[in-house]
C-alpha atoms as a PDB file:
ATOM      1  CA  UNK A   1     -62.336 -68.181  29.534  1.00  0.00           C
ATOM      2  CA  UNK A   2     -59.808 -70.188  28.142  1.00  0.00           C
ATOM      3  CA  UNK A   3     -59.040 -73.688  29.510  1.00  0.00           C
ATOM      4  CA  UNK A   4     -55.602 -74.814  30.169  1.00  0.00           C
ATOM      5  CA  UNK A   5     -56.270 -78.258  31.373  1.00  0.00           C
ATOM      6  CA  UNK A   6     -58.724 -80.238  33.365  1.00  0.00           C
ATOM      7  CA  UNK A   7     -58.132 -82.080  36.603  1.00  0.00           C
ATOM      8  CA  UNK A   8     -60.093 -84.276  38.904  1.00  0.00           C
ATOM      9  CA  UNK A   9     -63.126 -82.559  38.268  1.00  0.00           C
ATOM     10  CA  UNK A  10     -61.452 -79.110  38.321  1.00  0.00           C
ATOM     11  CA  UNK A  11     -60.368 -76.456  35.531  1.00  0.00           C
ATOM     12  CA  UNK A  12     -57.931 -74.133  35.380  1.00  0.00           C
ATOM     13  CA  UNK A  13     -57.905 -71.410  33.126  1.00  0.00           C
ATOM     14  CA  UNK A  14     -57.502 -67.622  32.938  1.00  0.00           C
ATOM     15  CA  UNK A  15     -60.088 -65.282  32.357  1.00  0.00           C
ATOM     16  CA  UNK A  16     -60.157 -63.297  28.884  1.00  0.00           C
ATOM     17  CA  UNK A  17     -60.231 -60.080  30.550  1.00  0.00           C
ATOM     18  CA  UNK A  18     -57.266 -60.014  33.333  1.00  0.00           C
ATOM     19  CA  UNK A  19     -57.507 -56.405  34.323  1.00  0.00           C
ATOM     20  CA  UNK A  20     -55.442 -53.213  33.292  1.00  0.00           C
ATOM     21  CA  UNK A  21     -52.863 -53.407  33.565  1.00  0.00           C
ATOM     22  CA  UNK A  22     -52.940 -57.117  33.116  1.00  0.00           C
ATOM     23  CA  UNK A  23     -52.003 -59.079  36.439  1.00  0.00           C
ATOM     24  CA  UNK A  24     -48.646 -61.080  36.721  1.00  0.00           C
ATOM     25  CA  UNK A  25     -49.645 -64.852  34.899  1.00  0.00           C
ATOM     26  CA  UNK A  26     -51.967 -66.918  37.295  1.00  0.00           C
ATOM     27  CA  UNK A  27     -54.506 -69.460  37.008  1.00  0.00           C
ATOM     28  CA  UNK A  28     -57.758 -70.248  38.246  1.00  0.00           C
ATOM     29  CA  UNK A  29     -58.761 -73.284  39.494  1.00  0.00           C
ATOM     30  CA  UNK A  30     -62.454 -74.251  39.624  1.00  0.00           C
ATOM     31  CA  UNK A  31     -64.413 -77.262  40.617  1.00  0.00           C
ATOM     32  CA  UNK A  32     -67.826 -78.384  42.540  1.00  0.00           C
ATOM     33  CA  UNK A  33     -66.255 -77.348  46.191  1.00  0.00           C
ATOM     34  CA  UNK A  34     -65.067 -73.564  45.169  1.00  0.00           C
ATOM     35  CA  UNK A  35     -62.597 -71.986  43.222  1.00  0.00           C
ATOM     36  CA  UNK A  36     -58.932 -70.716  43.432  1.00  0.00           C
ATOM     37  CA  UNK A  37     -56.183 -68.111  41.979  1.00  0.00           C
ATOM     38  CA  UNK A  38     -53.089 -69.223  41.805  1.00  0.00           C
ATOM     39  CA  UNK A  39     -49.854 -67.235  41.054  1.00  0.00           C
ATOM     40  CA  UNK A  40     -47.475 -69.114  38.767  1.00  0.00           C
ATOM     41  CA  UNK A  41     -44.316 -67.169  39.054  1.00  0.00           C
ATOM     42  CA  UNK A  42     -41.524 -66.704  40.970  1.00  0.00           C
ATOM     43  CA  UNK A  43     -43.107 -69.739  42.669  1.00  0.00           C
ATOM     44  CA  UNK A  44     -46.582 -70.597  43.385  1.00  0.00           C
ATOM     45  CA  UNK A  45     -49.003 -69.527  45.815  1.00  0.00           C
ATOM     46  CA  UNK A  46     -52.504 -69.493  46.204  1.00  0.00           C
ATOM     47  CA  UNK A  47     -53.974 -65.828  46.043  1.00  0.00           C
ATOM     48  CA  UNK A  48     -57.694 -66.423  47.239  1.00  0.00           C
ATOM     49  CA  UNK A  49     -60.343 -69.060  47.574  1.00  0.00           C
ATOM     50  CA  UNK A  50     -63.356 -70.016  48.343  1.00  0.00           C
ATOM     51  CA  UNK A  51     -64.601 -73.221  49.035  1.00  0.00           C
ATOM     52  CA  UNK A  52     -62.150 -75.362  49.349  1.00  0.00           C
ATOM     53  CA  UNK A  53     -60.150 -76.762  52.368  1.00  0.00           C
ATOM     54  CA  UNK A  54     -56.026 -76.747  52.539  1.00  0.00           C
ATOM     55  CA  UNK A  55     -55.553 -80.368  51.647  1.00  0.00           C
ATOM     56  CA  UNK A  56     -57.533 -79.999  48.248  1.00  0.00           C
ATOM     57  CA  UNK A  57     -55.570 -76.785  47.895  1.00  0.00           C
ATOM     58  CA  UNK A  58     -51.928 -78.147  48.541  1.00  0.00           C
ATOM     59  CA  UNK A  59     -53.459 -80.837  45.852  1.00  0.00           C
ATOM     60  CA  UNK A  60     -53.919 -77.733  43.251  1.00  0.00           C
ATOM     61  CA  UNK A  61     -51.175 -76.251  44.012  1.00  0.00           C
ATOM     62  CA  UNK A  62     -48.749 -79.082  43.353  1.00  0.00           C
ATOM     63  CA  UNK A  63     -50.780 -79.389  40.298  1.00  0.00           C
ATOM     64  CA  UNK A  64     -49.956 -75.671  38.899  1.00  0.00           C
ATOM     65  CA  UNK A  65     -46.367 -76.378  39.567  1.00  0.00           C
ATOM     66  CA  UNK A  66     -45.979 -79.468  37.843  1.00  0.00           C
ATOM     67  CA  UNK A  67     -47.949 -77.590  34.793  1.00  0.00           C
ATOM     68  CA  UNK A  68     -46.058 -74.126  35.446  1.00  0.00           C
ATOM     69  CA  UNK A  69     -44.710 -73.919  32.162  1.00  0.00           C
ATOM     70  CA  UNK A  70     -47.513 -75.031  29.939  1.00  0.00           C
ATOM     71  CA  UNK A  71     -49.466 -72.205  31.968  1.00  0.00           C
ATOM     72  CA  UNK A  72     -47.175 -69.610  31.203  1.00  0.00           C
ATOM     73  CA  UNK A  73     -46.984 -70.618  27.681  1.00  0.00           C
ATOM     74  CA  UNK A  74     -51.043 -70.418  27.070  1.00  0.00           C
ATOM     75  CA  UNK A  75     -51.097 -67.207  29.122  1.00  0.00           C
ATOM     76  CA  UNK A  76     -48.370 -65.678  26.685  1.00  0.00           C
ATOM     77  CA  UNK A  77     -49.601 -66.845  23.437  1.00  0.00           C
ATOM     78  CA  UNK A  78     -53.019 -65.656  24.502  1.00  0.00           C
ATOM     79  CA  UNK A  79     -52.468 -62.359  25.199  1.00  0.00           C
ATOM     80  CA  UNK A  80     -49.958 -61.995  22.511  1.00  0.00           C
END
């Protein structure tokens, strides 16, 4: 499980096995209250969690988007 970057006690990172075909590029998000999948592109949106109320997730999610394009750039040279 690669991970991207930290954040107030959460992580975000992809898993090494994304399915096949691989999904679209995402993130997960995972701290001490739950976890979260974001999807990066065309904008981002939270596709599950558990855990974790909607302020902590608007919080996240404003996080993803102001890291959208380091995210897409470790996704890509990952699964190069």
């Amino acid at each position: 499980m690669p991970v991207v970057f930290r954040h107030r006690g959460f992580r975000f990172f992809f898993y090494s096995n994304e399915g096949n075909p691989r999904e679209p590029v995402h993130i997960h998000a995972m701290g001490e209250g739950g976890e979260a999948k974001f999807w990066v592109r065309p904008e981002v949106a939270v596709a599950f969690s558990v855990g974790l109320d909607a302020r902590t997730l608007k919080e996240l999610a404003l996080v993803v988007e102001q890291q959208a394009d380091l995210i897409e750039r470790t996704w890509h040279e990952y699964f190069a």
